[in-house]
Protein backbone atom coordinates (compact mmCIF):
# COMPACT_ATOMS: atom_id res chain seq x y z
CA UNK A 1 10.40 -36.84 43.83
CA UNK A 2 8.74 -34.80 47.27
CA UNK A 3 5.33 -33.42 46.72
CA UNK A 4 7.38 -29.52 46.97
CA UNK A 5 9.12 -30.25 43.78
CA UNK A 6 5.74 -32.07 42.00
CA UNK A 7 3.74 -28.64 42.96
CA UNK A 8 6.71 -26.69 41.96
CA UNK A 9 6.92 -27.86 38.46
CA UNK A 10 3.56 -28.11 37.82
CA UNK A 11 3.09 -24.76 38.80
CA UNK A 12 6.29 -23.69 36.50
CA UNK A 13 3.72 -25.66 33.37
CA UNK A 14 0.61 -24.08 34.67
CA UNK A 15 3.21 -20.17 34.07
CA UNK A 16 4.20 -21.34 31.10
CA UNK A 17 1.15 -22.57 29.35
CA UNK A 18 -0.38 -19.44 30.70
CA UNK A 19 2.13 -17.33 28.98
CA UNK A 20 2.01 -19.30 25.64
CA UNK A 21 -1.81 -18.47 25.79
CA UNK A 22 -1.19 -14.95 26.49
CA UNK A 23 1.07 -14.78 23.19
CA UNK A 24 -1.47 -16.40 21.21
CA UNK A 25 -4.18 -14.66 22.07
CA UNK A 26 -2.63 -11.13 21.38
CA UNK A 27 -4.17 -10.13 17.85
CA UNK A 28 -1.88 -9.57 15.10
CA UNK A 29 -3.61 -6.39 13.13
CA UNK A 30 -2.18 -5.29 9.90
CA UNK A 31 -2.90 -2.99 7.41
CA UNK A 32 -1.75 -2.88 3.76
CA UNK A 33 0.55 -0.42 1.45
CA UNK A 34 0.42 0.24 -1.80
CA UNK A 35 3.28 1.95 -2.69
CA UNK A 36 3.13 3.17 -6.58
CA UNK A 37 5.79 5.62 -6.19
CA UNK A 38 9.56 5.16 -7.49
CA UNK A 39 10.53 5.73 -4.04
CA UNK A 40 10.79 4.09 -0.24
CA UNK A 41 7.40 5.24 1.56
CA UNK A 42 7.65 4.97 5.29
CA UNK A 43 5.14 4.67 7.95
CA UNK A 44 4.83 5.64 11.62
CA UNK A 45 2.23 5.20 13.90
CA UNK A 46 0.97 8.47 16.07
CA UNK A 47 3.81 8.71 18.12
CA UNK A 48 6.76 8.67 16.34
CA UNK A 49 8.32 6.25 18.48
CA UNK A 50 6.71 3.02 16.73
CA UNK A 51 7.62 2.51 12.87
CA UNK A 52 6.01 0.01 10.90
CA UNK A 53 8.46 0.10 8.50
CA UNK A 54 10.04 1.28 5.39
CA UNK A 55 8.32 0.31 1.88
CA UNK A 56 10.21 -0.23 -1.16
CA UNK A 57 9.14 1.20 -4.72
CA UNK A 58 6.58 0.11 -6.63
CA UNK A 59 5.72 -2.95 -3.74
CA UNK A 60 2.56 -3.85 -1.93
CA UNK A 61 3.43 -4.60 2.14
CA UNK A 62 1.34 -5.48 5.02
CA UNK A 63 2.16 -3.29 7.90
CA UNK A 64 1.91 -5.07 11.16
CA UNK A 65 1.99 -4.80 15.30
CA UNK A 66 0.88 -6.95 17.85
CA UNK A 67 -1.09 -5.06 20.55
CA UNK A 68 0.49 -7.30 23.38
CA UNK A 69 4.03 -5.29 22.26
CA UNK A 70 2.86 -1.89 20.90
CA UNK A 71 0.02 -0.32 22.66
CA UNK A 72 0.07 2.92 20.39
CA UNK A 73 -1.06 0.13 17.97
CA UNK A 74 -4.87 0.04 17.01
CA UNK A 75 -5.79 1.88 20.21
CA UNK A 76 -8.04 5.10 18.73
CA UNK A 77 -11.52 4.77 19.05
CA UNK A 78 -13.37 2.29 17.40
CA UNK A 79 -9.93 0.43 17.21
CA UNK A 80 -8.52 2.34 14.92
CA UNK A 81 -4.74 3.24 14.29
CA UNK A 82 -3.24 6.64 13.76
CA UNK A 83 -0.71 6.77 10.96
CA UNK A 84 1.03 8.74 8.60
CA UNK A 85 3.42 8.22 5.82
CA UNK A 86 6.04 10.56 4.22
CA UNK A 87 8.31 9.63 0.73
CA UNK A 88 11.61 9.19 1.62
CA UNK A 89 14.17 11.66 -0.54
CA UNK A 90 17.01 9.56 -2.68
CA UNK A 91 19.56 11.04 0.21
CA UNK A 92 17.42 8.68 2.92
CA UNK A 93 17.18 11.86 4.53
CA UNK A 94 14.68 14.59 4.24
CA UNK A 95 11.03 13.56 3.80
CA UNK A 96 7.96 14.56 1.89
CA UNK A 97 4.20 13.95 2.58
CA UNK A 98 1.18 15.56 1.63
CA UNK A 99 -2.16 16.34 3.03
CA UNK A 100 -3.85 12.74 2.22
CA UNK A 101 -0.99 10.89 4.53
CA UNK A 102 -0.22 12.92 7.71
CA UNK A 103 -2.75 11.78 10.40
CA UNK A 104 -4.67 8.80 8.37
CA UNK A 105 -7.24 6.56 10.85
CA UNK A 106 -7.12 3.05 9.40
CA UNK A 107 -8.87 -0.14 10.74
CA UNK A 108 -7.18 -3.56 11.09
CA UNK A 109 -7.62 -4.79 7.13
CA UNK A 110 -7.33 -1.42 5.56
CA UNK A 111 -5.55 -0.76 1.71
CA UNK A 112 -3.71 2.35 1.90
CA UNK A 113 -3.13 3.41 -1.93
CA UNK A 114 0.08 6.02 -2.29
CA UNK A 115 0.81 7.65 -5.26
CA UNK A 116 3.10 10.52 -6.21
CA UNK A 117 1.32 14.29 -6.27
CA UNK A 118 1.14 16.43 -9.39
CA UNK A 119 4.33 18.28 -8.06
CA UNK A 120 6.39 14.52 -8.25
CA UNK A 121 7.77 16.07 -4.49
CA UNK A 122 4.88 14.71 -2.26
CA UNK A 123 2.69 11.88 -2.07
CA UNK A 124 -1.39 11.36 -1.87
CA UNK A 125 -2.90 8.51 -0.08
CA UNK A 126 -6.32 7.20 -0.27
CA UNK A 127 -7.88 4.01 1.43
CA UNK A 128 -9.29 1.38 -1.03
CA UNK A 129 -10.64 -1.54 -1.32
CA UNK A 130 -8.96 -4.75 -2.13
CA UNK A 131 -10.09 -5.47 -5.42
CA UNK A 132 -9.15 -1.85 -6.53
CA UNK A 133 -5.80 -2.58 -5.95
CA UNK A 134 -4.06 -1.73 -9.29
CA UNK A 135 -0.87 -0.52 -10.73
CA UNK A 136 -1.57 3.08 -12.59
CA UNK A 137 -1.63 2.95 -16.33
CA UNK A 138 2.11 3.73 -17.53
CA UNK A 139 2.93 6.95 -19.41
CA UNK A 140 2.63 6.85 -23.54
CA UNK A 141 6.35 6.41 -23.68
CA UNK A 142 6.41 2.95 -21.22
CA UNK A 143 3.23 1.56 -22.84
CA UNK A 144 4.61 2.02 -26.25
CA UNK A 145 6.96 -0.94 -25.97
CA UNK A 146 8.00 -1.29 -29.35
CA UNK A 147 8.77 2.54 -29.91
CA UNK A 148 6.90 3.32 -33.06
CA UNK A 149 5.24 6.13 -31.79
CA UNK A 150 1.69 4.76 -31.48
CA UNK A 151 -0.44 2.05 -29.19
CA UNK A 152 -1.62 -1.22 -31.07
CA UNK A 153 -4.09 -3.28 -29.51
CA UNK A 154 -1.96 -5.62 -28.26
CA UNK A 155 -0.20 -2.73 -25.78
CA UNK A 156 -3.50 -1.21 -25.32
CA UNK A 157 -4.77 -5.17 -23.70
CA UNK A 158 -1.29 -4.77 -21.67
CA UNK A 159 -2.46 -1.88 -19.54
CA UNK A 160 -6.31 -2.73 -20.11
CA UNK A 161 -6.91 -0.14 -23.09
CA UNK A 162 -8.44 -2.53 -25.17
CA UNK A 163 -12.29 -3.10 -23.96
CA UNK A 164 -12.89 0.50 -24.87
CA UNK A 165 -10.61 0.55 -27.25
CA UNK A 166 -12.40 2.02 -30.48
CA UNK A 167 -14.13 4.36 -28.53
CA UNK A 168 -10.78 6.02 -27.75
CA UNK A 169 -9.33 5.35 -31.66
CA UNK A 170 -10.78 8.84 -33.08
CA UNK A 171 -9.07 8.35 -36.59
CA UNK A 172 -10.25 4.36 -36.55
CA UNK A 173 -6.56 3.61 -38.04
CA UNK A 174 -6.45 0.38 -34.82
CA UNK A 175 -3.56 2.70 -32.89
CA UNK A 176 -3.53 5.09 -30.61
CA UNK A 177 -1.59 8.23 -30.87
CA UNK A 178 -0.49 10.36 -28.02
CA UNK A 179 -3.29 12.55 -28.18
CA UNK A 180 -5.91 9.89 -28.22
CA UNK A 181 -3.45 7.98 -25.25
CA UNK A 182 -4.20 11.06 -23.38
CA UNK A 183 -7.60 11.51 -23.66
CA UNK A 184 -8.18 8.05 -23.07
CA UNK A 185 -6.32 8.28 -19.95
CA UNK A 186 -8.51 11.12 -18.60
CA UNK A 187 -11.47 9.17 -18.78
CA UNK A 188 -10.21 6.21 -16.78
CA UNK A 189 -9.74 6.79 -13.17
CA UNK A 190 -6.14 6.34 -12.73
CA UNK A 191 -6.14 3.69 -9.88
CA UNK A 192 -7.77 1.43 -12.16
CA UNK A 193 -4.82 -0.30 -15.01
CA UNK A 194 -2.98 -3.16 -14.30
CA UNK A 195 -2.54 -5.42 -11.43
CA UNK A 196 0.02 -5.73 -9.77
């Protein structure tokens, strides 16, 4: 072997090691989403062009990019990320946000909590931390899962009624009836129930 093909291929290792360090040094970012509706959420960052993805009902997925590939990434200031997220309609066509999700400014490591709006059309987003990451507490009808018309304790301790239980049992009969379900559920902050 001449000393031209020795420099050649250890220049051709010298590229390539140089491009494997290039790759590994690019820092994956993420962010996570919460998605408690009962439909696909999906996210874009600021320009349209780059999606992170669609997000399936009821799910919890990390959003990623890799700056090295996607410079619209976590370029703001401060390196922060502009996104937004709309619901998608059950045609997979039209789209519905809300004010909470249309131009959101999330760090690398940020919990993105989406829930459905009052009117059931749009969504609200709000950024979290980890450990408040929770499922919201189900209506009467889904936590009464042996349809007699009233919460025992043991569906209260399902969806985390019970430590407060008899403070919410006004008629002290150990069940809750929709009336005391409700107010119950108007003292609890909603984002608070069971984990996922």
């Amino acid at each position: 072997m001449s000393i031209t093909n020795i420099l050649k291929t250890g220049i051709l290792l010298a590229v390539l090691l140089a491009m494997t360090a290039t790759s590994a040094t690019a820092e994956e970012k993420l962010f996570t989403v919460i998605n408690h509706t009962d439909s696909i959420i999906r996210v874009w960052g600021k320009s349209n062009d780059f999606k992170f993805g669609r997000i399936k009902p009821k799910t919890i997925a990390d959003c990623t990019c890799n700056s090295l590939y996607n410079k619209d990434c976590f370029d703001k200031k401060g390196g922060k990320a502009k996104i937004k997220l709309a619901l998608e309609d059950k045609n997979g066509k039209d789209l519905y946000s809300g004010d909470t999700c249309t131009k959101l400014y999330v760090d690398p490591g940020t919990f993105i909590d989406v829930t459905p709006d009052t009117d059931g059309r749009h969504i609200k987003c709000a950024i979290i931390d980890k450990y408040e990451i929770r499922q919201p507490i189900p209506s009467f009808e889904k936590a009464d899962t042996n349809k007699d018309g009233k919460i025992d304790e043991q569906e209260a301790e399902a969806i985390q009624l019970k430590a407060n239980f008899k403070d919410y049992d006004h008629d002290l009969n150990n069940e809750l009836n929709p009336k005391e379900f409700d107010r119950a559920i108007n003292k609890i902050n909603i984002f608070r129930g069971v984990p996922f």
